[in-house]
PDB file of N, CA and C in Angstrom:
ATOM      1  N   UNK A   1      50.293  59.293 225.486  1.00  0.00           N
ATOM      2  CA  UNK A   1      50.490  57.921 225.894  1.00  0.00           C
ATOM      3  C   UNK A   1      49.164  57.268 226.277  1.00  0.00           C
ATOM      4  N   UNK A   2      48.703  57.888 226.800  1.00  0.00           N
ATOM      5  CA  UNK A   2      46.799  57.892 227.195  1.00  0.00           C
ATOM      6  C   UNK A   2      45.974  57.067 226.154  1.00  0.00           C
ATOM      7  N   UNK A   3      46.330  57.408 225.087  1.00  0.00           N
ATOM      8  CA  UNK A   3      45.927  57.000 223.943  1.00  0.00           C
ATOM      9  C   UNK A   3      46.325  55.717 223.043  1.00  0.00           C
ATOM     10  N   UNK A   4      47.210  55.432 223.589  1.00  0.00           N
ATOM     11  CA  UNK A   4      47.744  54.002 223.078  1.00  0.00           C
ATOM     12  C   UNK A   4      47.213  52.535 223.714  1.00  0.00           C
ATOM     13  N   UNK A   5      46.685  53.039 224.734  1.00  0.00           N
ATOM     14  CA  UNK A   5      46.180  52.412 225.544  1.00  0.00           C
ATOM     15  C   UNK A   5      45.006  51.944 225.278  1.00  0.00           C
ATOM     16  N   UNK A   6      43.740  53.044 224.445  1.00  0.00           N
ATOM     17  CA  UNK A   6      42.452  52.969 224.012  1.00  0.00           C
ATOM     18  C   UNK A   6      42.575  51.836 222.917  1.00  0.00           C
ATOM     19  N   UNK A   7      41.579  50.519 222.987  1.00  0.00           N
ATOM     20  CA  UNK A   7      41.090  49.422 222.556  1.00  0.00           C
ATOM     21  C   UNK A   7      40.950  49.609 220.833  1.00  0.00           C
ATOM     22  N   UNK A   8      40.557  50.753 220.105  1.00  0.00           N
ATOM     23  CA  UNK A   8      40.538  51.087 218.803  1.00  0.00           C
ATOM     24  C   UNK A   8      42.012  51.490 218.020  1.00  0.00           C
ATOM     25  N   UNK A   9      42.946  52.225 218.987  1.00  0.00           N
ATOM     26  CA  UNK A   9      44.557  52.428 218.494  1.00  0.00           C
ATOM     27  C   UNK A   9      45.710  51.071 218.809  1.00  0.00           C
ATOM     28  N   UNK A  10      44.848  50.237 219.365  1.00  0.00           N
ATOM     29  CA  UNK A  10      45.633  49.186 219.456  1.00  0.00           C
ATOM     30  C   UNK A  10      44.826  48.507 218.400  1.00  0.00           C
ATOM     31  N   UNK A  11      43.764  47.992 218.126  1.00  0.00           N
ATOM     32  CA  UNK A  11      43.627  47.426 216.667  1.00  0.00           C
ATOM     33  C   UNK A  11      43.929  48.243 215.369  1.00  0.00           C
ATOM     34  N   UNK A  12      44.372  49.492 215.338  1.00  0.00           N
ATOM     35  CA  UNK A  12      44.607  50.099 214.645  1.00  0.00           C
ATOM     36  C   UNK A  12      46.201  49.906 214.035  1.00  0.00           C
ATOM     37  N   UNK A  13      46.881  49.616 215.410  1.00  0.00           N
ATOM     38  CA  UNK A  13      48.463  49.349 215.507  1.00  0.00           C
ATOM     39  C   UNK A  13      48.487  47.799 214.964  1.00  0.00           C
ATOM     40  N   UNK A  14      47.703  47.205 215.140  1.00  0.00           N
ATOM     41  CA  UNK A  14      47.820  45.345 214.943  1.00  0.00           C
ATOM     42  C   UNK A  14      47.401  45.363 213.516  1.00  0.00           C
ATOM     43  N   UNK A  15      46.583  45.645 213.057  1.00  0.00           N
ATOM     44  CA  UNK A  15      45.933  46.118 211.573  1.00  0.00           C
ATOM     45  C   UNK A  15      47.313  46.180 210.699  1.00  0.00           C
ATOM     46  N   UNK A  16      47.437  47.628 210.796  1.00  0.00           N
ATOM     47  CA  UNK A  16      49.126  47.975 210.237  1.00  0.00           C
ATOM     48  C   UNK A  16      50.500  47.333 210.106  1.00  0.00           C
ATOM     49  N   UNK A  17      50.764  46.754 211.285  1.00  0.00           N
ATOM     50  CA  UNK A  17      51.904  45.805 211.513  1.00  0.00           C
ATOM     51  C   UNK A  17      51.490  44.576 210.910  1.00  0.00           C
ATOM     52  N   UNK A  18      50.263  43.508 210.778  1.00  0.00           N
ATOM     53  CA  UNK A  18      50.106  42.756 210.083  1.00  0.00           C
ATOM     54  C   UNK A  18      49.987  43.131 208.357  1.00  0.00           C
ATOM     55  N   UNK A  19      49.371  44.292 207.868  1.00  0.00           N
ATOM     56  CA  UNK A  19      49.404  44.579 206.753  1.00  0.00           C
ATOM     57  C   UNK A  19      50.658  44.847 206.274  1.00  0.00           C
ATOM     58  N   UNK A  20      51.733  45.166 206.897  1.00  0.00           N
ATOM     59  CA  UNK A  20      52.983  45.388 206.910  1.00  0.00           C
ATOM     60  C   UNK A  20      54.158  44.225 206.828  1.00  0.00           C
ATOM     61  N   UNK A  21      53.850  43.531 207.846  1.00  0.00           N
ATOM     62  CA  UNK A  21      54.408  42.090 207.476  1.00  0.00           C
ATOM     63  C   UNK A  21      53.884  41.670 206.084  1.00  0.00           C
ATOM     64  N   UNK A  22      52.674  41.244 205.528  1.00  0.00           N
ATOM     65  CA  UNK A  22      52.049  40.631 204.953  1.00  0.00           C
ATOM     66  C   UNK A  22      52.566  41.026 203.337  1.00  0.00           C
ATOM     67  N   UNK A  23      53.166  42.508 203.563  1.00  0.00           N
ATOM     68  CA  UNK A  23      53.976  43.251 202.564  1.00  0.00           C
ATOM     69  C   UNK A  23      55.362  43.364 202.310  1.00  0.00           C
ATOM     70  N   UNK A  24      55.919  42.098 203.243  1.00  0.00           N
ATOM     71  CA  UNK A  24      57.346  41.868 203.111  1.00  0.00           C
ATOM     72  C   UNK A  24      58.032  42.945 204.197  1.00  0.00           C
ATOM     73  N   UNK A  25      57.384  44.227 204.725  1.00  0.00           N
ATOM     74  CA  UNK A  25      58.472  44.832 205.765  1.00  0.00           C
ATOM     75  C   UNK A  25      59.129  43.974 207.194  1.00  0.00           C
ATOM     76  N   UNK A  26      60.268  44.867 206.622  1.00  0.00           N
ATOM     77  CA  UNK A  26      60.873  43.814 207.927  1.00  0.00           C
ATOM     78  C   UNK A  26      61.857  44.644 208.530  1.00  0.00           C
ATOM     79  N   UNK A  27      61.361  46.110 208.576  1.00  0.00           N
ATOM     80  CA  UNK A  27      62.253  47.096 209.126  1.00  0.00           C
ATOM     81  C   UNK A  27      61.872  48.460 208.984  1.00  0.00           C
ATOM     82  N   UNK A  28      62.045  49.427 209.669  1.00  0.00           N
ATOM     83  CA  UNK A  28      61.841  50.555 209.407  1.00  0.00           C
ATOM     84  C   UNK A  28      62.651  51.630 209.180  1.00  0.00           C
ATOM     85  N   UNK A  29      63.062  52.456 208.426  1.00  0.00           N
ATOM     86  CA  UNK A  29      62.019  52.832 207.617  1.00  0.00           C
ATOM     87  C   UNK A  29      61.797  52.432 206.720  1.00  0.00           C
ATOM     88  N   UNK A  30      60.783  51.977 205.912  1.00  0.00           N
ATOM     89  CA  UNK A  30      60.541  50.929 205.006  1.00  0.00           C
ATOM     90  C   UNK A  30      59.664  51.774 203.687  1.00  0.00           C
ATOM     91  N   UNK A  31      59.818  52.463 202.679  1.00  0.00           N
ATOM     92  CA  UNK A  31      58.939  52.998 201.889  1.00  0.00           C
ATOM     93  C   UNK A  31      58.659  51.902 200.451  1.00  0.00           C
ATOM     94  N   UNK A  32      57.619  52.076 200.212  1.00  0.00           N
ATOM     95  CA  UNK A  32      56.733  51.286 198.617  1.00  0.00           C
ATOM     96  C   UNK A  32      56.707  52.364 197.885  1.00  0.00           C
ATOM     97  N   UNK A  33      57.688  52.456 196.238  1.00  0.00           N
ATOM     98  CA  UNK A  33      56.660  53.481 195.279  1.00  0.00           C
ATOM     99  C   UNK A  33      55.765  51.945 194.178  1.00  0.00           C
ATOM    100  N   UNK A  34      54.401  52.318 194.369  1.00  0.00           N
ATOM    101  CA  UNK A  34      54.207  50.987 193.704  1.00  0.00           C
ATOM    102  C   UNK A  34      54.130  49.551 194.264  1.00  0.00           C
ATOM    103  N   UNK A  35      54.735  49.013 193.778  1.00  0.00           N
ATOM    104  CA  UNK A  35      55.262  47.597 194.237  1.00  0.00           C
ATOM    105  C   UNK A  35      57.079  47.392 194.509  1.00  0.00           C
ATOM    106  N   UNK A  36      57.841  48.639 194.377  1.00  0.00           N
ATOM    107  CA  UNK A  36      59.026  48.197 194.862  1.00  0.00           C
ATOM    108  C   UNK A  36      59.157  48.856 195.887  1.00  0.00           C
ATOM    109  N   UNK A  37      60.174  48.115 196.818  1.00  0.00           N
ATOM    110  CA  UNK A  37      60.227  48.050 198.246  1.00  0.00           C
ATOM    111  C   UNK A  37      61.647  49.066 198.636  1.00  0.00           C
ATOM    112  N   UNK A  38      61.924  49.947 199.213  1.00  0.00           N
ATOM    113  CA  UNK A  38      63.076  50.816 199.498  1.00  0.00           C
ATOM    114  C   UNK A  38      62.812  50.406 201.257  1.00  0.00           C
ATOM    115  N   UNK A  39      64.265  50.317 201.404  1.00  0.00           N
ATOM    116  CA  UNK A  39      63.923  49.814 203.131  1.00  0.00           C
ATOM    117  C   UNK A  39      65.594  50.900 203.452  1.00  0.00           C
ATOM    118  N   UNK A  40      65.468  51.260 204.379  1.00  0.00           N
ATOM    119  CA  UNK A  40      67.100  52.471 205.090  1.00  0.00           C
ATOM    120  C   UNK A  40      66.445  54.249 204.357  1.00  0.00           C
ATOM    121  N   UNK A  41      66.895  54.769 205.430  1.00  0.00           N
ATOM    122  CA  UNK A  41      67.338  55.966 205.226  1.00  0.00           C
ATOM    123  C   UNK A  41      67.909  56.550 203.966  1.00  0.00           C
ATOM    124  N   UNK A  42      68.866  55.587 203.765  1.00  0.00           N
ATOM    125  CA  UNK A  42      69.901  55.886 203.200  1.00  0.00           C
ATOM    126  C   UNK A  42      69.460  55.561 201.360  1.00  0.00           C
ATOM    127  N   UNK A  43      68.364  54.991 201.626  1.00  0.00           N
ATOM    128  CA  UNK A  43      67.471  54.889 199.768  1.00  0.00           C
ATOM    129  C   UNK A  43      66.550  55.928 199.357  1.00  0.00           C
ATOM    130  N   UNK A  44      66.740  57.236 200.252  1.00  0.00           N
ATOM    131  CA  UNK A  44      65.924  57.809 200.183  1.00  0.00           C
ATOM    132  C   UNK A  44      65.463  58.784 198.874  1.00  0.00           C
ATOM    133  N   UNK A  45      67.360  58.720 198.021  1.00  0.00           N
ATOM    134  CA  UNK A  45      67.529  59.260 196.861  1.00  0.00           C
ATOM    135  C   UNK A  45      66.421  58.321 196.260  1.00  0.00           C
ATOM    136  N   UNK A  46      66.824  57.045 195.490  1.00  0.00           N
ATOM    137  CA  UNK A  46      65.868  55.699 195.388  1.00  0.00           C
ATOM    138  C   UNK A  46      64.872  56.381 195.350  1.00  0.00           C
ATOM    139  N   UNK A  47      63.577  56.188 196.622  1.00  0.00           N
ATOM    140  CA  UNK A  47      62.840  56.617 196.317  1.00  0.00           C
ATOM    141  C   UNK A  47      62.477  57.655 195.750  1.00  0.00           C
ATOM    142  N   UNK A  48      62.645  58.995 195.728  1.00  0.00           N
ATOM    143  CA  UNK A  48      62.764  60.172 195.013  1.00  0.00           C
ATOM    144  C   UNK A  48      62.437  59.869 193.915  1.00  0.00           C
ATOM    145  N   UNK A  49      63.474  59.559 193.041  1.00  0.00           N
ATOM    146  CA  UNK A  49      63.759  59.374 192.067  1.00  0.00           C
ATOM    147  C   UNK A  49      62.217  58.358 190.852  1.00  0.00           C
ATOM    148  N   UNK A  50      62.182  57.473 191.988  1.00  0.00           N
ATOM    149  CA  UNK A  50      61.346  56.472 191.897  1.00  0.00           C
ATOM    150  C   UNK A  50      59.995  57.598 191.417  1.00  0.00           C
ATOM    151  N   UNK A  51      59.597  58.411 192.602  1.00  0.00           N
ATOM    152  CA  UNK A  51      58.561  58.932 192.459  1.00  0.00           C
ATOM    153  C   UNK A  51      58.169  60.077 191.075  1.00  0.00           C
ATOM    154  N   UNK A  52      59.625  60.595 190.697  1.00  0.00           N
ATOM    155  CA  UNK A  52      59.753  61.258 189.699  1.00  0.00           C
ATOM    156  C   UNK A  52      59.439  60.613 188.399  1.00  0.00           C
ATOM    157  N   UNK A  53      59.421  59.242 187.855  1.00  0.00           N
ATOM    158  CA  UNK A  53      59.656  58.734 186.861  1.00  0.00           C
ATOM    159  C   UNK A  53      58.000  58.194 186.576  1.00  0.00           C
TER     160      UNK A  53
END
């Protein structure tokens, strides 16, 4: 927790979450193969699959 606190993991956290927005997420868990977007648990076949092809 110590660590979340340090000035570099908080621009590190703001970095991400804006690159993240900026990428259409709007939830987690949210995976990209590529450019398509799998967002739930429950796409996880989806992605798989995705990655196989």
């Amino acid at each position: 927790m110590s660590l979340a606190q340090e000035p570099a993991i908080k621009a590190a956290l703001v970095s991400a979450t804006e690159a993240a927005v900026a990428r259409g997420v709007f939830g987690a868990p949210t995976f990209f193969v590529d450019d398509d977007m799998y967002f739930g648990q429950d796409r996880l076949d989806f992605v798989e699959e995705a990655l196989r092809s």
